[in-house]
PDB file of N, CA and C in Angstrom:
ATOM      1  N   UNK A   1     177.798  95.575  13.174  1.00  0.00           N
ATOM      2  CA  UNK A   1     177.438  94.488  14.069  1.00  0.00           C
ATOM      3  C   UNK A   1     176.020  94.732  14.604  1.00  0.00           C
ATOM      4  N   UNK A   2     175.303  93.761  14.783  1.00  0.00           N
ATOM      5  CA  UNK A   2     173.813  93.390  14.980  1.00  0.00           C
ATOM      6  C   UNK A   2     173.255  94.473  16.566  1.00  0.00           C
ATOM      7  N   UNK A   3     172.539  94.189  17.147  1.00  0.00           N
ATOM      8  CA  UNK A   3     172.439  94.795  18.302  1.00  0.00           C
ATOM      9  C   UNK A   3     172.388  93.650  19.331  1.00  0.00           C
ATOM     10  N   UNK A   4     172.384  93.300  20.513  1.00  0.00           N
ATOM     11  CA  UNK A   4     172.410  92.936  20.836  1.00  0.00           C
ATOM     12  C   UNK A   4     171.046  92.460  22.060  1.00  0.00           C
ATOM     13  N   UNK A   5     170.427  91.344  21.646  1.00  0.00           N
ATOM     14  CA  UNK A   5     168.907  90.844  21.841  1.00  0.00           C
ATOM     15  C   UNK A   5     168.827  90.688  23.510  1.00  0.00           C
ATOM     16  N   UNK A   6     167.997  90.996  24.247  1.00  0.00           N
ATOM     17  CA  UNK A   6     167.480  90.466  25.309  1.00  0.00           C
ATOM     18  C   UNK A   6     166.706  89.136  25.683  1.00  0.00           C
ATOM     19  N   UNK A   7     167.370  88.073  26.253  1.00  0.00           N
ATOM     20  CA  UNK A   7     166.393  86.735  26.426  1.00  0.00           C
ATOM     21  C   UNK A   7     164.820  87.318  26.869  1.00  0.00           C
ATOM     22  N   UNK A   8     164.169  86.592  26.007  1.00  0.00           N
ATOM     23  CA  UNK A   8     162.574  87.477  26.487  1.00  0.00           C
ATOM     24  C   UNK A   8     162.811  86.626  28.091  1.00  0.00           C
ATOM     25  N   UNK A   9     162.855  85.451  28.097  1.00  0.00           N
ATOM     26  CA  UNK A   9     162.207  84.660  29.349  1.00  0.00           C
ATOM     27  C   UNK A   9     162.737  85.021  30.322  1.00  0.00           C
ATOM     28  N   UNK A  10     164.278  85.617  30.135  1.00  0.00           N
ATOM     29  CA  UNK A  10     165.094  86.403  31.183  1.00  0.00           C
ATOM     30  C   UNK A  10     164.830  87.562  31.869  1.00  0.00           C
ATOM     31  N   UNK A  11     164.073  88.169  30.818  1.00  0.00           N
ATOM     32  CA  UNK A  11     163.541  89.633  30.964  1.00  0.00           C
ATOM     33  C   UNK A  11     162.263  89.500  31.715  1.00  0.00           C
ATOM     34  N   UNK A  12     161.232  88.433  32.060  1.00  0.00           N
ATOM     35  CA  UNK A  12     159.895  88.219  32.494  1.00  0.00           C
ATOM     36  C   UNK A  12     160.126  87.547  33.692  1.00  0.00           C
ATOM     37  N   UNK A  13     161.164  86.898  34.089  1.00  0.00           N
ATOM     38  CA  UNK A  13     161.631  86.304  35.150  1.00  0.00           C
ATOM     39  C   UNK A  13     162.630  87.064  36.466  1.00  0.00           C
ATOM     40  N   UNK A  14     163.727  87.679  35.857  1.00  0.00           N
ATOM     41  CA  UNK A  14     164.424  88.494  36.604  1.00  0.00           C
ATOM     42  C   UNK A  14     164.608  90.106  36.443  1.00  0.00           C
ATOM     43  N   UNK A  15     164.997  90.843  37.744  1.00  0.00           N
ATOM     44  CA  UNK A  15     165.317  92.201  37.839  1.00  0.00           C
ATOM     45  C   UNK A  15     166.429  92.241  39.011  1.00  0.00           C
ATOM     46  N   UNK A  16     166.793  93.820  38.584  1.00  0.00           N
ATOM     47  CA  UNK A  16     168.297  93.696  39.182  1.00  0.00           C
ATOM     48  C   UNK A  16     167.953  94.647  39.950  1.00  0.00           C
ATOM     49  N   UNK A  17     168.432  94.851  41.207  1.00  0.00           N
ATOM     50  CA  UNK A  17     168.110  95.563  42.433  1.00  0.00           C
ATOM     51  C   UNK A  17     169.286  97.149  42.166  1.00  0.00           C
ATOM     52  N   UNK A  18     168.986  97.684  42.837  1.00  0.00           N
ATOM     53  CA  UNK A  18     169.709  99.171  43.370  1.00  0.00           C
ATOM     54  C   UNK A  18     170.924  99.116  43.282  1.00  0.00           C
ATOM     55  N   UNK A  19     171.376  98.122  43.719  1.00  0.00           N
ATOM     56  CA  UNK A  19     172.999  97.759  44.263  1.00  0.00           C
ATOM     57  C   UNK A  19     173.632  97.354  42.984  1.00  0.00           C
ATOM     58  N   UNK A  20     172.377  96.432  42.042  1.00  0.00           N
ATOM     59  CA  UNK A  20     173.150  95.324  40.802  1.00  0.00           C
ATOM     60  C   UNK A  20     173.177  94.211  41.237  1.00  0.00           C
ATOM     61  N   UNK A  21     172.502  93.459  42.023  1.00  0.00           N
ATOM     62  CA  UNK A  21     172.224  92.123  42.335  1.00  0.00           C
ATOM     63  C   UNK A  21     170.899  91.682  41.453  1.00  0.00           C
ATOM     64  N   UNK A  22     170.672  90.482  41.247  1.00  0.00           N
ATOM     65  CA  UNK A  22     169.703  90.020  40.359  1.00  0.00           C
ATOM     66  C   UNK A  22     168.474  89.419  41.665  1.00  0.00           C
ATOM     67  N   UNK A  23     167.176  89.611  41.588  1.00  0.00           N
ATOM     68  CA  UNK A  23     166.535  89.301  41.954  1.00  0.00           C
ATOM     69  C   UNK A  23     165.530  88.563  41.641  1.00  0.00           C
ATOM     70  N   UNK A  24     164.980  87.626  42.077  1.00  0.00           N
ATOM     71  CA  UNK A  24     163.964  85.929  41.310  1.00  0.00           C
ATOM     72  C   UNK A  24     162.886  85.975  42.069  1.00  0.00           C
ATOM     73  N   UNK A  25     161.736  85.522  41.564  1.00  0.00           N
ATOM     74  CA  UNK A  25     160.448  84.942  42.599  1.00  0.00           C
ATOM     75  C   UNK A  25     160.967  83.408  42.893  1.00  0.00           C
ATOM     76  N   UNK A  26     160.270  83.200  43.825  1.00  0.00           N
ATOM     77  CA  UNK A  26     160.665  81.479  44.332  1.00  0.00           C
ATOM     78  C   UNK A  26     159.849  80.171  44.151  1.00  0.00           C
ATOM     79  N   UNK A  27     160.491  79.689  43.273  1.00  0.00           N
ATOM     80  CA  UNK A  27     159.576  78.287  42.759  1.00  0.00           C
ATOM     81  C   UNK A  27     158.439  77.365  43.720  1.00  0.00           C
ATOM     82  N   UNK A  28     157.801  76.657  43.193  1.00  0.00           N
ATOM     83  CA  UNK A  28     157.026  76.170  44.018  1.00  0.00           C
ATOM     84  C   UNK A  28     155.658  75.951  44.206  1.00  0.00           C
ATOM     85  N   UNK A  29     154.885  77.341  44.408  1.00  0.00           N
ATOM     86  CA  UNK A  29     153.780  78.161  44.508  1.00  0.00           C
ATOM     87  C   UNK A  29     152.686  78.402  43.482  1.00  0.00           C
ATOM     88  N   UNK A  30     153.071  77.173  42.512  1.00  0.00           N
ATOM     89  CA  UNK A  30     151.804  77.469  41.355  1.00  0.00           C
ATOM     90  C   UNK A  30     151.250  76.232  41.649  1.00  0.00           C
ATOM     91  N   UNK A  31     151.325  75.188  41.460  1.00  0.00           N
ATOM     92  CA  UNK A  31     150.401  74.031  41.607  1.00  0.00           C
ATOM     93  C   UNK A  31     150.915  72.986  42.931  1.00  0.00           C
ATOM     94  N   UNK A  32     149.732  72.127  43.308  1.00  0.00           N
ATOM     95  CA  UNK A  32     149.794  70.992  44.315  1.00  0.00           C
ATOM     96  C   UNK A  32     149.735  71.737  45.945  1.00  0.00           C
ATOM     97  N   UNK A  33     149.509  72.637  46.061  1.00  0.00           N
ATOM     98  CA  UNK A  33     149.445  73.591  47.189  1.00  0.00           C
ATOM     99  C   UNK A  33     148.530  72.679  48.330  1.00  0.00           C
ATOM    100  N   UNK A  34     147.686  71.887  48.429  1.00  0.00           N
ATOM    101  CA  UNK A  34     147.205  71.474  48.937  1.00  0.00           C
ATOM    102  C   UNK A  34     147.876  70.638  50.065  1.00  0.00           C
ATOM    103  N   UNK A  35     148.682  69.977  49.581  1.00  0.00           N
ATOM    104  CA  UNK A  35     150.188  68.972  49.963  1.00  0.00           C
ATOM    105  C   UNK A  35     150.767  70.062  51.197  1.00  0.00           C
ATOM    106  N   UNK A  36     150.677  71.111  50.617  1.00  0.00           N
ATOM    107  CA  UNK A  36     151.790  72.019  51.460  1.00  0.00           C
ATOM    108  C   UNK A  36     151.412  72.678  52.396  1.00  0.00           C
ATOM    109  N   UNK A  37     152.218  72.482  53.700  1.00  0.00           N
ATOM    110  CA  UNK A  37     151.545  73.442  54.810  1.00  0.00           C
ATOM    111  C   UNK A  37     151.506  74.753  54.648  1.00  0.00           C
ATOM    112  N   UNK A  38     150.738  75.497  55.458  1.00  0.00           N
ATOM    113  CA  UNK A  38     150.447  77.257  55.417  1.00  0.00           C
ATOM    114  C   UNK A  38     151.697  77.918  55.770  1.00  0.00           C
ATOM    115  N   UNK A  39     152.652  77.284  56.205  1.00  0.00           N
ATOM    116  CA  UNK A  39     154.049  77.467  56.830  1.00  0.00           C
ATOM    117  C   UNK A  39     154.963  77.671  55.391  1.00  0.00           C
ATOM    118  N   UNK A  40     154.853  76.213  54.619  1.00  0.00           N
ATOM    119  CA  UNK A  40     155.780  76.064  53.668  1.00  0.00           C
ATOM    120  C   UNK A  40     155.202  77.083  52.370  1.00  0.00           C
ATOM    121  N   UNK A  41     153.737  77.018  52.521  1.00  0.00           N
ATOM    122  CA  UNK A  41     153.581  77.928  51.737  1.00  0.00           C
ATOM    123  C   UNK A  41     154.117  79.350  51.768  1.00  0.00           C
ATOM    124  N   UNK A  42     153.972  79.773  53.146  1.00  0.00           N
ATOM    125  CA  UNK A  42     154.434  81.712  53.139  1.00  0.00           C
ATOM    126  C   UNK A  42     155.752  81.819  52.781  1.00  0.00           C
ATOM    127  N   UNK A  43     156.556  80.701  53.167  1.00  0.00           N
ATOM    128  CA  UNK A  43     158.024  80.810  52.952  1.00  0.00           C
ATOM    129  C   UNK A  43     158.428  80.748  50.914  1.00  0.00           C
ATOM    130  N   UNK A  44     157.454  80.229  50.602  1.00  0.00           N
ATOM    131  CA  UNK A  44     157.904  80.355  49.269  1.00  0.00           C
ATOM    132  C   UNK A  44     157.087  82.012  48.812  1.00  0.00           C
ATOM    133  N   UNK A  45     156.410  82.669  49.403  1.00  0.00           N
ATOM    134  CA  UNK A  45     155.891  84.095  49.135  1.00  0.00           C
ATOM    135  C   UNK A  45     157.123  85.054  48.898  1.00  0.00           C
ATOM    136  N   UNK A  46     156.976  86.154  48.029  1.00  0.00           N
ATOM    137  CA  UNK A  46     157.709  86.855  47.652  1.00  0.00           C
ATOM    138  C   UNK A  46     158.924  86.644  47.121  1.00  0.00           C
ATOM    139  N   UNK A  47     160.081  87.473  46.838  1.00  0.00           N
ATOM    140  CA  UNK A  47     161.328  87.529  46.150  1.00  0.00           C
ATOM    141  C   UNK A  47     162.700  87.195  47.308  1.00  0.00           C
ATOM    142  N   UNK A  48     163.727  86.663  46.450  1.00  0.00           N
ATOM    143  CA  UNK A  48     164.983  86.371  46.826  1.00  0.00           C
ATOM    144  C   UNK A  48     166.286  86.459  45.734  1.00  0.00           C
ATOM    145  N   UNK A  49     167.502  86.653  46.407  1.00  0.00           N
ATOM    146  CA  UNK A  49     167.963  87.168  45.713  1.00  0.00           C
ATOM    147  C   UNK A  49     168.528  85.590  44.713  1.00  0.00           C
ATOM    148  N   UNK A  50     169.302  85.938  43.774  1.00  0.00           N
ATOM    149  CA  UNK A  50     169.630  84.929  42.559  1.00  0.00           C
ATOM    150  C   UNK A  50     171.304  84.275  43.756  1.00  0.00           C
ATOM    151  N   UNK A  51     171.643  83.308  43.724  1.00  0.00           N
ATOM    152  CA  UNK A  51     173.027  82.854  43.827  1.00  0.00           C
ATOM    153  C   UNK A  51     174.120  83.421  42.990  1.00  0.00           C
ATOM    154  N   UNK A  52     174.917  83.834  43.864  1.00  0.00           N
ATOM    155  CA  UNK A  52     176.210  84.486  43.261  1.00  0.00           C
ATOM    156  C   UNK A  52     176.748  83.545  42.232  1.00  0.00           C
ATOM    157  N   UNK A  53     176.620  82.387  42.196  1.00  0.00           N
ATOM    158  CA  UNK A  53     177.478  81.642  41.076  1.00  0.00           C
ATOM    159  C   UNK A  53     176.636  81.666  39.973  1.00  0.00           C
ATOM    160  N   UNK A  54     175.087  81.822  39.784  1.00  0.00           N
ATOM    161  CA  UNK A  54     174.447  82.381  38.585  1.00  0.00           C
ATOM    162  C   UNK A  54     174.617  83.669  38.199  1.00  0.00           C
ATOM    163  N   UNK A  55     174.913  84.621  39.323  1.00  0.00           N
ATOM    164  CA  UNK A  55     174.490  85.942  38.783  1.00  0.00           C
ATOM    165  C   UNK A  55     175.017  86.438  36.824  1.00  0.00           C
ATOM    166  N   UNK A  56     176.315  85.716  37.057  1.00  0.00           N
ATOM    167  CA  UNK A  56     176.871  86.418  35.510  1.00  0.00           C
ATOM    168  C   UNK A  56     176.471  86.450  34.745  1.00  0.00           C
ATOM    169  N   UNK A  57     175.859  84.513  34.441  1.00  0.00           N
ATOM    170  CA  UNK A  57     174.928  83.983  33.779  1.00  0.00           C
ATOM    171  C   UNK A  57     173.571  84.654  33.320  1.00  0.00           C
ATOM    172  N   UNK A  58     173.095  85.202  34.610  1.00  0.00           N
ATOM    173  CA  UNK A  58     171.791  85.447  33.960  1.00  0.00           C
ATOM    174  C   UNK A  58     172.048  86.984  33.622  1.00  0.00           C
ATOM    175  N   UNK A  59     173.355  88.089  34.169  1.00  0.00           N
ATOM    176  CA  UNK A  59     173.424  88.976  33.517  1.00  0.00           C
ATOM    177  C   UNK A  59     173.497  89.566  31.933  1.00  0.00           C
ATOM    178  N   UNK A  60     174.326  88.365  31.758  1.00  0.00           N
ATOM    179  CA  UNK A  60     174.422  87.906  30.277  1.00  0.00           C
ATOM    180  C   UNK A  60     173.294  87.710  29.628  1.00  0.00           C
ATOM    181  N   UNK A  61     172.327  86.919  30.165  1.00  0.00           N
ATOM    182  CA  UNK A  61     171.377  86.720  29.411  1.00  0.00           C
ATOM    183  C   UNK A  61     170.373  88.230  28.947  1.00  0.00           C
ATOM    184  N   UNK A  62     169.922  89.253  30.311  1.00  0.00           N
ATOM    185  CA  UNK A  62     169.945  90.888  30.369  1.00  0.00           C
ATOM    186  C   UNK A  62     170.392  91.354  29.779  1.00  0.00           C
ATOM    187  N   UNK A  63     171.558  90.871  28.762  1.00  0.00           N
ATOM    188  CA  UNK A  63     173.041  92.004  28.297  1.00  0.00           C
ATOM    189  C   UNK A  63     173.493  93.165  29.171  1.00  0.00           C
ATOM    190  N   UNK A  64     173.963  92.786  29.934  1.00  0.00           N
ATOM    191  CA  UNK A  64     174.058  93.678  31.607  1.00  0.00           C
ATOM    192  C   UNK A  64     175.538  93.893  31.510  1.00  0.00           C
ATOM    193  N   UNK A  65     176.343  92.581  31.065  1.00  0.00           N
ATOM    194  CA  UNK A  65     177.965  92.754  31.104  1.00  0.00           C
ATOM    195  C   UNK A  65     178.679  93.025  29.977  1.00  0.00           C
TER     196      UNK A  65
END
């Protein structure tokens, strides 16, 4: 049996924390910034964690499970 492939886009997008939670950057923050207050902007700054009802999903995609 074959090996089993890693989604590239999965792999450039998410990482899994200490614990095994999946962690995401937060959409938003590449274009039209102008529109957006300095407020709405910081709030989309940095990482958050993935929703528990994706997590499996995108573990799968990792080959994690």
């Amino acid at each position: 049996m074959p090996k089993m492939k890693t989604n590239s886009s999965a792999k450039k997008r998410f990482k899994i924390t200490g614990s095994g939670k999946v962690k995401r950057f937060q959409a938003g923050k590449r274009h039209l910034l102008r529109k957006k207050s300095k407020k709405a902007k910081g709030n989309l700054t940095g990482s958050t964690l993935v929703a528990k009802a994706d997590e499996k999903r995108i573990k799968d995609l990792l080959c994690l499970t």
